[in-house]
C-alpha atoms as a PDB file:
ATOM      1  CA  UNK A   1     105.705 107.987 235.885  1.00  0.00           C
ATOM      2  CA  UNK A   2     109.111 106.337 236.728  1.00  0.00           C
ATOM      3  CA  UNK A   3     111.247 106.052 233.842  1.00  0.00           C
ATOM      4  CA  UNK A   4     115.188 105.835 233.792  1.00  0.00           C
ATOM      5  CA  UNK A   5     117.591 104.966 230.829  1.00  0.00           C
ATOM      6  CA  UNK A   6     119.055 101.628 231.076  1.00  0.00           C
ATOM      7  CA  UNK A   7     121.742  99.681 228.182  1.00  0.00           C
ATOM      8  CA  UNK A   8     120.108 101.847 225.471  1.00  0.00           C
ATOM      9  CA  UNK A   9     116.038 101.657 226.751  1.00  0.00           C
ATOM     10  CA  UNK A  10     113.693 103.619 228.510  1.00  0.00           C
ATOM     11  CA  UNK A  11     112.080 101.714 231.237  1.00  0.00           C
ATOM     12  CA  UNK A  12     108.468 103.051 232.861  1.00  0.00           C
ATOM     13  CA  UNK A  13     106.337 102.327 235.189  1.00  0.00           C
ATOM     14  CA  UNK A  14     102.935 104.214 235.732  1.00  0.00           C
ATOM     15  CA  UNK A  15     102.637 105.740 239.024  1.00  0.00           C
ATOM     16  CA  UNK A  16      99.235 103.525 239.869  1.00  0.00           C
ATOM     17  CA  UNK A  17     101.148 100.454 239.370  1.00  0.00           C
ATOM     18  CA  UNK A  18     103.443 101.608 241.356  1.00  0.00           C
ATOM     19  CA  UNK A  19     101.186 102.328 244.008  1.00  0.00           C
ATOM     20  CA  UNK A  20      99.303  98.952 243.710  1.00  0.00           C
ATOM     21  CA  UNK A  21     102.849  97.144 243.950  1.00  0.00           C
ATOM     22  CA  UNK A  22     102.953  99.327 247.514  1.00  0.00           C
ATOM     23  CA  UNK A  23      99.343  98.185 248.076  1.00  0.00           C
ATOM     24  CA  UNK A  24     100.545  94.883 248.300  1.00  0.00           C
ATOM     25  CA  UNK A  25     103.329  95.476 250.239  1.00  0.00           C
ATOM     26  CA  UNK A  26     101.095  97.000 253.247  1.00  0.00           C
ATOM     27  CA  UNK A  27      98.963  93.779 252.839  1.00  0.00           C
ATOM     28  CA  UNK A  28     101.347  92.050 254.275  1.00  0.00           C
ATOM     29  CA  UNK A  29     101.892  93.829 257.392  1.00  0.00           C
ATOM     30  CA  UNK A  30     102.215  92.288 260.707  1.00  0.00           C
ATOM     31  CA  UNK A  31      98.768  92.617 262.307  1.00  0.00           C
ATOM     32  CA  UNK A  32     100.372  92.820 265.184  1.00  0.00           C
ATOM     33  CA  UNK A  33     102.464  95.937 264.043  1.00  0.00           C
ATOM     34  CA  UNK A  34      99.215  97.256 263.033  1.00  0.00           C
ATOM     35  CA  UNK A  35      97.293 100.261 265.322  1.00  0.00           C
ATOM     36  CA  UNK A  36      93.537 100.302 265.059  1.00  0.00           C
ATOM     37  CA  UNK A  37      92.555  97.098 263.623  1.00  0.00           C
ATOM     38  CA  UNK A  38      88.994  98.562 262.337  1.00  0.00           C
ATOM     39  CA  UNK A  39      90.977 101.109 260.066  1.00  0.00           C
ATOM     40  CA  UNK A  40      92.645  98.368 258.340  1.00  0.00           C
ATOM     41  CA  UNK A  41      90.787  98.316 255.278  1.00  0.00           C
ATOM     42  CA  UNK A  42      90.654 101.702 254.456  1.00  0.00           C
ATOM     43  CA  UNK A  43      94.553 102.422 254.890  1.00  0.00           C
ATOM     44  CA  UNK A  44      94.660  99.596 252.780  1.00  0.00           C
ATOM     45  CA  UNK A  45      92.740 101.574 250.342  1.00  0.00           C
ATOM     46  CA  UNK A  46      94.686 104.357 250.848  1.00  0.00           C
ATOM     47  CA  UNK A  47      97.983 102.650 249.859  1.00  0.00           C
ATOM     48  CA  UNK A  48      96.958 101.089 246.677  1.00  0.00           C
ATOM     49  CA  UNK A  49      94.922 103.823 245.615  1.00  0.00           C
ATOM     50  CA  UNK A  50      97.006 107.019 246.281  1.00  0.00           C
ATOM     51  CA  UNK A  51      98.385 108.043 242.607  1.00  0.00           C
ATOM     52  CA  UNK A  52      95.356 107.147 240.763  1.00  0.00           C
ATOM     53  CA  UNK A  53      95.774 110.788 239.753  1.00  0.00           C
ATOM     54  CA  UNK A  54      98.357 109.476 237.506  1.00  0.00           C
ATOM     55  CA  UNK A  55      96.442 107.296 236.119  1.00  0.00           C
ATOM     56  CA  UNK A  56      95.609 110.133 232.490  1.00  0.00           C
ATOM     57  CA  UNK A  57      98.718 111.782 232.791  1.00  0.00           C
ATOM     58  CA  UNK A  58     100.732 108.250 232.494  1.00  0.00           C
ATOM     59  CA  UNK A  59      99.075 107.330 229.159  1.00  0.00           C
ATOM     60  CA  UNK A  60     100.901 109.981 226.961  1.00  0.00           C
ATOM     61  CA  UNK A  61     104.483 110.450 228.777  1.00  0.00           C
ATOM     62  CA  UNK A  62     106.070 113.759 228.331  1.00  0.00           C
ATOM     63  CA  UNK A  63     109.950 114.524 227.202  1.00  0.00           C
ATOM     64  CA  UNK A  64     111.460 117.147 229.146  1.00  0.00           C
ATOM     65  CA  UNK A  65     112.743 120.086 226.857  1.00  0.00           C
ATOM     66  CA  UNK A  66     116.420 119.700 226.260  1.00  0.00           C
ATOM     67  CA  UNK A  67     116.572 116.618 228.742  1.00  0.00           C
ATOM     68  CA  UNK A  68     117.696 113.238 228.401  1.00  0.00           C
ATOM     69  CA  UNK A  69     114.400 111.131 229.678  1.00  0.00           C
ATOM     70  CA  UNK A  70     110.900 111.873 229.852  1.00  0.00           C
ATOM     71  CA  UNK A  71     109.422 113.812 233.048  1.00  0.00           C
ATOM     72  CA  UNK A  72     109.323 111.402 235.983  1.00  0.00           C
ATOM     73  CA  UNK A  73     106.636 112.367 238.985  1.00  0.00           C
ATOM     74  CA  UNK A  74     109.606 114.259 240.821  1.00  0.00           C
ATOM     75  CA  UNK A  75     110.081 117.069 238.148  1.00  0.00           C
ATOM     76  CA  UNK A  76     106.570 116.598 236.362  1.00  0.00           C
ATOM     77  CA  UNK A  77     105.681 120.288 236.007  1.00  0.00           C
ATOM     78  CA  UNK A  78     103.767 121.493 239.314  1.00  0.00           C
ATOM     79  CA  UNK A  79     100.764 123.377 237.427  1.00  0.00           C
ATOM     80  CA  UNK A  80      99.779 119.941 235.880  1.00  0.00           C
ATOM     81  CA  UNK A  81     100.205 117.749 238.762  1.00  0.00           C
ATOM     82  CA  UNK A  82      98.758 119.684 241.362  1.00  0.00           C
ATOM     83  CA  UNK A  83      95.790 119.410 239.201  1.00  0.00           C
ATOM     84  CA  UNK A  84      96.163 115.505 238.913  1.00  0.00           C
ATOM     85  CA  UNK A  85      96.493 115.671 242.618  1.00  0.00           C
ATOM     86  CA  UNK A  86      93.953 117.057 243.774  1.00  0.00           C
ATOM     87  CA  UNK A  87      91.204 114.926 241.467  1.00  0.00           C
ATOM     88  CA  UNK A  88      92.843 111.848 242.420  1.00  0.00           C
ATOM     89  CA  UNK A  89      92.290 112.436 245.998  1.00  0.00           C
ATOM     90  CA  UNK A  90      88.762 113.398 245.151  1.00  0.00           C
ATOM     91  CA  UNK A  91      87.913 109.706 243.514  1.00  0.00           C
ATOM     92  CA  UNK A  92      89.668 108.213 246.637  1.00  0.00           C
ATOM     93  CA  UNK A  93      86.947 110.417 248.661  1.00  0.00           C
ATOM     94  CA  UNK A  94      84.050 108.764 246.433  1.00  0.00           C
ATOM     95  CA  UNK A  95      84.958 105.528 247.844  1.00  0.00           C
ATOM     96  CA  UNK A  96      86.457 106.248 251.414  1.00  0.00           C
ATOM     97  CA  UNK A  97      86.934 109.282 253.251  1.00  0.00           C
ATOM     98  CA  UNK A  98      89.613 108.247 255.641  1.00  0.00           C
ATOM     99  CA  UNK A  99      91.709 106.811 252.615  1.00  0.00           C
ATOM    100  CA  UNK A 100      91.050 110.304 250.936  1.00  0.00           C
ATOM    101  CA  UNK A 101      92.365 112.492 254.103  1.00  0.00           C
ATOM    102  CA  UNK A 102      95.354 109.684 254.426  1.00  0.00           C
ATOM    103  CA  UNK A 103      96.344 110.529 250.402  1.00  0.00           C
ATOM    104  CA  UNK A 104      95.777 114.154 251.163  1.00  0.00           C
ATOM    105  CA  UNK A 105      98.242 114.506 254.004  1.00  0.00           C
ATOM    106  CA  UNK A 106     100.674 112.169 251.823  1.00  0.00           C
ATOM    107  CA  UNK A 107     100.408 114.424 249.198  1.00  0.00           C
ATOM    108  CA  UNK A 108     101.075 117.441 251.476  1.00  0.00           C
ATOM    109  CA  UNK A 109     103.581 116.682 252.894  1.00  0.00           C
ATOM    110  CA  UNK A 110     105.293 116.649 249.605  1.00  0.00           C
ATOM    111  CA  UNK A 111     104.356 119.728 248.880  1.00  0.00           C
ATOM    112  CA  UNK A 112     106.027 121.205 251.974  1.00  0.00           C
ATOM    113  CA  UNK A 113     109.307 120.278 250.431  1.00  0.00           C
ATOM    114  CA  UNK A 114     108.759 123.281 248.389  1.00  0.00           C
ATOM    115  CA  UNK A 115     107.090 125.819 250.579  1.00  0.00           C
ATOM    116  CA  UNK A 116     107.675 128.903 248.033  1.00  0.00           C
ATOM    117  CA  UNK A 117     106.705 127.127 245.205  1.00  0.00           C
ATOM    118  CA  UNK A 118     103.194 129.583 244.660  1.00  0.00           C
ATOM    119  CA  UNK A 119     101.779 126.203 242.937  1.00  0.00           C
ATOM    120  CA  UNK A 120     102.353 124.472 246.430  1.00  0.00           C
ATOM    121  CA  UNK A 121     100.860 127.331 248.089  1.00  0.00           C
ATOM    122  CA  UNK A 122      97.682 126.959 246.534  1.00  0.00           C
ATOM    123  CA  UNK A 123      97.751 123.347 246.886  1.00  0.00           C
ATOM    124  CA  UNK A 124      98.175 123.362 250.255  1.00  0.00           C
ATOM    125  CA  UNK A 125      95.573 125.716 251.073  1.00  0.00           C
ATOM    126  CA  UNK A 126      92.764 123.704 249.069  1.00  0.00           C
ATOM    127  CA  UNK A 127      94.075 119.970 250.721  1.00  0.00           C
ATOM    128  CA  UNK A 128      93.808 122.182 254.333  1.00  0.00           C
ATOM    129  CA  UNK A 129      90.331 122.540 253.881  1.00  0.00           C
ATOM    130  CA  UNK A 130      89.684 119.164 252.740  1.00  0.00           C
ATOM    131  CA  UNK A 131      91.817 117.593 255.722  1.00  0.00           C
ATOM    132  CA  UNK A 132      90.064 119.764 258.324  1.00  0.00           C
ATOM    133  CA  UNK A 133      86.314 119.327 256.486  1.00  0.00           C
ATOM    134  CA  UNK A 134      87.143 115.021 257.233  1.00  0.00           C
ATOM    135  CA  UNK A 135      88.505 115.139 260.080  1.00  0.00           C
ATOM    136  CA  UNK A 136      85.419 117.119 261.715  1.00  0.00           C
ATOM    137  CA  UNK A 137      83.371 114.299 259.610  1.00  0.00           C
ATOM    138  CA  UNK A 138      84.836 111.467 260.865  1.00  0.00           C
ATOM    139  CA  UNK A 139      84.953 112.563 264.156  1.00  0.00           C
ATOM    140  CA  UNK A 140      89.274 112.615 264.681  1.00  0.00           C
ATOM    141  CA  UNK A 141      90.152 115.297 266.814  1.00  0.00           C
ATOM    142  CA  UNK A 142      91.080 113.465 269.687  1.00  0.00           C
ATOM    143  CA  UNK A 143      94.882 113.086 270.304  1.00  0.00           C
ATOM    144  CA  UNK A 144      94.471 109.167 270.386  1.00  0.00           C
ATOM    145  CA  UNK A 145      92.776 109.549 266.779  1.00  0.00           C
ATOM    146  CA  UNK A 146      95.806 112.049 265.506  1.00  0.00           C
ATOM    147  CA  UNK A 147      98.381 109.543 266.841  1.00  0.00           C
ATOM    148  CA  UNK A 148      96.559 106.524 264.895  1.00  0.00           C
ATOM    149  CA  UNK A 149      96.085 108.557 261.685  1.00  0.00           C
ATOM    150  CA  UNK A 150      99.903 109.540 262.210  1.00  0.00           C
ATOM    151  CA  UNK A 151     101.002 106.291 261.963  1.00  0.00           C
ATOM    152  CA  UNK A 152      98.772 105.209 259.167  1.00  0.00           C
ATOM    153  CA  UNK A 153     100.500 107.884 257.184  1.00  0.00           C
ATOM    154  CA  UNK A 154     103.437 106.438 258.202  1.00  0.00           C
ATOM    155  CA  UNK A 155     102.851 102.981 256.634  1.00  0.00           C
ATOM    156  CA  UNK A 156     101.849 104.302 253.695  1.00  0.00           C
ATOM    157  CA  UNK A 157     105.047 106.585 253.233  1.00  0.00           C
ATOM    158  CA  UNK A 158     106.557 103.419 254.135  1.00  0.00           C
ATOM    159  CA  UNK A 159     105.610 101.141 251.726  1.00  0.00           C
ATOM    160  CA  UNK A 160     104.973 103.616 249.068  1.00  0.00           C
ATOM    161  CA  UNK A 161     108.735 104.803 249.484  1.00  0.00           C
ATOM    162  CA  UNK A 162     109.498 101.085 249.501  1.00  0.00           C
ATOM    163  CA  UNK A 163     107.795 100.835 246.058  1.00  0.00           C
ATOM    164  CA  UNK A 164     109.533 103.810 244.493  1.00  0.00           C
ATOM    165  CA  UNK A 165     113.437 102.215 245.535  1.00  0.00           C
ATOM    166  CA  UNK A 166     112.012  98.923 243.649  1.00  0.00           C
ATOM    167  CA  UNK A 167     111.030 100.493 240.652  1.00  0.00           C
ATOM    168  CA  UNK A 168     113.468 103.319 240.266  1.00  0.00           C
ATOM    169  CA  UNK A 169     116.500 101.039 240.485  1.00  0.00           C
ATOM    170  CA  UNK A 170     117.371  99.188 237.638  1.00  0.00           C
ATOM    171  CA  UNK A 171     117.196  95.648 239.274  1.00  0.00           C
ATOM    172  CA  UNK A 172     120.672  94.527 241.084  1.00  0.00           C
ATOM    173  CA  UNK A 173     121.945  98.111 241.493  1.00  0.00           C
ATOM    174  CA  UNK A 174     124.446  97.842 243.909  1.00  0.00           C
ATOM    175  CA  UNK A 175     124.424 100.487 246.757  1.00  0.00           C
ATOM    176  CA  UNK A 176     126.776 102.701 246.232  1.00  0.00           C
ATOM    177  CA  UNK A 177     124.977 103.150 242.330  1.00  0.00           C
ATOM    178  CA  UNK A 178     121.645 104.054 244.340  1.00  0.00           C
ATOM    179  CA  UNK A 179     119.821 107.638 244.003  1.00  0.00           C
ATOM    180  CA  UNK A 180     117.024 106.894 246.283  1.00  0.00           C
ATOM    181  CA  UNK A 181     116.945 105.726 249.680  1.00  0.00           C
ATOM    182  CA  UNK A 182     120.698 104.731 249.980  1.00  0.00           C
ATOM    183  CA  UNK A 183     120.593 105.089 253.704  1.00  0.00           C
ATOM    184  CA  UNK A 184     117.486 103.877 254.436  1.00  0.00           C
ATOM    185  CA  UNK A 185     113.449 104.482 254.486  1.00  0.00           C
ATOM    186  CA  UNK A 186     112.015 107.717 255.421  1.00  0.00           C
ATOM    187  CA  UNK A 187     110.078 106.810 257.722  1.00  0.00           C
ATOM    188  CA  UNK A 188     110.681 105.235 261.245  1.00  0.00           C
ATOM    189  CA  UNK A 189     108.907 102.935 264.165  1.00  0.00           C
ATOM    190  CA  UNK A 190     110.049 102.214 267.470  1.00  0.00           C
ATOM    191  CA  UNK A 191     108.936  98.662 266.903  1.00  0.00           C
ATOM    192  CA  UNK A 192     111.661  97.830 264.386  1.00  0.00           C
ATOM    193  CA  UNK A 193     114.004 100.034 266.924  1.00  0.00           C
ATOM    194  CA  UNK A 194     114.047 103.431 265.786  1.00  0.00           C
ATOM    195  CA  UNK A 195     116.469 103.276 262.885  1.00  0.00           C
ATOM    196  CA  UNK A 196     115.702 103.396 259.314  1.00  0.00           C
ATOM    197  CA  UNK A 197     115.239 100.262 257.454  1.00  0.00           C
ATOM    198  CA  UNK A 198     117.079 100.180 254.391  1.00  0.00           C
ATOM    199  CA  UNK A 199     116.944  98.094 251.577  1.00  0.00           C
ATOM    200  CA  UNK A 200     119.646  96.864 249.481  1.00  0.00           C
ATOM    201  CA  UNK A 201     119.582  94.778 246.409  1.00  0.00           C
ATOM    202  CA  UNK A 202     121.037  91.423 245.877  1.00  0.00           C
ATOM    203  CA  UNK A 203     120.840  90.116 242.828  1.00  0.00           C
ATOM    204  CA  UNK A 204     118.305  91.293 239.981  1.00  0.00           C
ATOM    205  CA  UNK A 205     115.316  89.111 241.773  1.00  0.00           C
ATOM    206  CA  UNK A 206     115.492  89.724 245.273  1.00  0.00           C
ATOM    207  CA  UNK A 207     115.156  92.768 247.635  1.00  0.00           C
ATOM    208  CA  UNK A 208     116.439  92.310 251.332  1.00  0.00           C
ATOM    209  CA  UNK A 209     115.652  94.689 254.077  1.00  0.00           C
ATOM    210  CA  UNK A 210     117.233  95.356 257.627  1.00  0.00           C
ATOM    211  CA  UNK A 211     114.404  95.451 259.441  1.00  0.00           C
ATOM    212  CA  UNK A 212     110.856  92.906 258.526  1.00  0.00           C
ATOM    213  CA  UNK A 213     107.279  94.039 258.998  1.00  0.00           C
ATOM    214  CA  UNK A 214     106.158  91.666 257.373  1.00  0.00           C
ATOM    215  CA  UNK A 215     103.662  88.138 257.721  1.00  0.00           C
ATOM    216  CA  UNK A 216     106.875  86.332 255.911  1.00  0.00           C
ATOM    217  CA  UNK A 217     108.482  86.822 252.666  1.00  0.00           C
ATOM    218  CA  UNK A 218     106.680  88.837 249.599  1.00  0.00           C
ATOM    219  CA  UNK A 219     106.668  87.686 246.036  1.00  0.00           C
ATOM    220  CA  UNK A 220     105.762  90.755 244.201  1.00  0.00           C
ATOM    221  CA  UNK A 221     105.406  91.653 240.386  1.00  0.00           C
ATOM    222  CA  UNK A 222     104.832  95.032 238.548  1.00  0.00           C
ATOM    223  CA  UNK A 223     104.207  95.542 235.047  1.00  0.00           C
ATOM    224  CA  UNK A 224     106.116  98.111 232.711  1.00  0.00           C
ATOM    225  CA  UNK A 225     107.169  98.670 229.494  1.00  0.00           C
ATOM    226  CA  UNK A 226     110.576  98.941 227.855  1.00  0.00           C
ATOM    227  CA  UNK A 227     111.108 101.577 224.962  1.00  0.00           C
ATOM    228  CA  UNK A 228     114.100 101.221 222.834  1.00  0.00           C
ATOM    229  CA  UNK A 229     115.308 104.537 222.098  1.00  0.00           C
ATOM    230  CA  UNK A 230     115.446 104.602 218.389  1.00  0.00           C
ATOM    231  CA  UNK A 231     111.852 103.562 218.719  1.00  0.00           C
ATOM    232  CA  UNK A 232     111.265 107.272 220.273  1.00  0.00           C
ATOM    233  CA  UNK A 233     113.286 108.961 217.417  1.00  0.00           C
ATOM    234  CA  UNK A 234     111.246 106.851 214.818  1.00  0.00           C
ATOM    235  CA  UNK A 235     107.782 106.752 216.304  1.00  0.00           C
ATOM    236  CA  UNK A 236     107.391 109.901 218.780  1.00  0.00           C
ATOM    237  CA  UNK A 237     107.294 109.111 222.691  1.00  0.00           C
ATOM    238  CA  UNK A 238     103.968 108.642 222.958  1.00  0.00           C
ATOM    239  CA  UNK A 239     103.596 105.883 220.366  1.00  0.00           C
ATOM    240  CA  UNK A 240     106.664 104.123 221.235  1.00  0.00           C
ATOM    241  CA  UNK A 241     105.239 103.999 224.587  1.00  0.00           C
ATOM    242  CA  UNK A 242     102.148 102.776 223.492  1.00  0.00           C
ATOM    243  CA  UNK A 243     103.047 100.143 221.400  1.00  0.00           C
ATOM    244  CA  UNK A 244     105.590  98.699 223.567  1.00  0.00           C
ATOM    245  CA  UNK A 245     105.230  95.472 225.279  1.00  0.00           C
ATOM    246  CA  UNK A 246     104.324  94.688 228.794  1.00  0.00           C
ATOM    247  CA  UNK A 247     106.832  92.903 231.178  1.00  0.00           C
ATOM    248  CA  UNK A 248     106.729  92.612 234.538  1.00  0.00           C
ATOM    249  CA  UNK A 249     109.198  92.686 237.228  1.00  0.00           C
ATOM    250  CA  UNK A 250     109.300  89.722 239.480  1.00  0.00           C
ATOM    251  CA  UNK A 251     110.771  89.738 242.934  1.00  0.00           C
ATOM    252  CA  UNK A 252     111.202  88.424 246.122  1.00  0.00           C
ATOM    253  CA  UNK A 253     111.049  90.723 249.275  1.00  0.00           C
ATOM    254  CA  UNK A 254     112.871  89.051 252.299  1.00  0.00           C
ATOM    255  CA  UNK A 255     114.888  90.272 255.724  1.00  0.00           C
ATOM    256  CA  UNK A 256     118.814  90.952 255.091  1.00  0.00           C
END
């Protein structure tokens, strides 16, 4: 989940939206900014599909003891969403393999943030085996295939992180206000010259970014729902969540 507190409501949006918002983002990517054309599809997949291990945990958000706002994915507790992880990645291996080892390294290389964590640990070692079973399956071991699944885990991180600074703003935050991503995307490419693109709001509606890697402009949308807090104090999280409307979040993504 992303959730923050905004003029007296909770706003949330499930992690799978989230990731189908960054689905769409990687849709639009230059072709020509694209390596290995016949891969397309399945990063593709890989994008839009990559929290779907959220999808259960999201229905019933949980309040963090003695905390202001419900647990967000960054501080969800570890023992749980390792768990959610880990299946997630198994129902994008149903459906496509290379999407699967694509969420897998994504997913690791979070977990190397916190190399001590003994949760971590564990998930590590069981994503190592996956990642080295596929990889000997789809035949990748060349250094030509490691560069091209490199940089598909780049896009992803890309647009996923590009997702994340949409949704975990309130809209129109100005920079200086901003938690995530102030200086720019994690991720690089020589092809947009090195540096890291950042985004910056401007306005509630549109996004603008310093670098384009994109066919043209994006009109996006994401759904969420807005809790009043005295809803949570009367109803419980859960319900208030539940009965809550849906709105959607409708913006423009465009070069600065």
């Amino acid at each position: 989940m992303i959730v923050y507190e905004h003029k007296g409501t909770l706003r949330f949006y499930e992690q799978h939206q989230h990731a189908q918002l960054a689905g769409k983002i990687a849709a639009a990517w230059k072709k020509d900014y694209f390596i290995g054309a016949e891969y397309w599809d399945d990063v593709m997949y890989a994008v839009k599909e990559h929290d779907r291990g959220w999808i259960d945990l999201d229905d019933s958000p949980m309040w963090e003891v003695g905390q202001r706002l419900p647990y967000g994915f960054w501080n969800y507790p570890l023992a749980i969403k390792k768990h959610f992880y880990h299946l997630g990645v198994n129902e994008v291996e149903d459906v496509n393999p290379y999407a699967a080892l694509l969420c897998s390294l994504q997913f690791c290389k979070l977990m190397q943030m916190i190399p001590e964590d003994p949760h971590a640990i564990d998930f590590l070692k069981l994503e190592k085996k996956r990642q080295e079973r596929l990889e000997e399956q789809l035949m990748l071991q060349s250094q030509d295939a490691k560069e091209r699944l490199a940089f598909h885990l780049a896009l992803l991180r890309f647009c996923d992180d590009l997702s994340i600074y949409m949704c975990i703003h309130p809209p129109g935050t100005v920079k200086s206000k901003e938690t995530w991503f102030r200086d720019g995307l994690t991720e690089t490419f020589d092809f947009l010259g090195g540096n890291p693109v950042i985004p910056s709001w401007d306005g509630e509606a549109i996004v603008r970014l310093t670098a384009f890697p994109f066919q043209s402009d994006l009109q996006l949308e994401v759904p969420y729902r807005e809790v009043e807090t005295a809803e949570v104090s009367l109803l419980g999280l859960t319900d208030a969540y539940k009965q809550a409307k849906l709105s959607k979040l409708c913006l423009t993504l465009t070069k600065a």
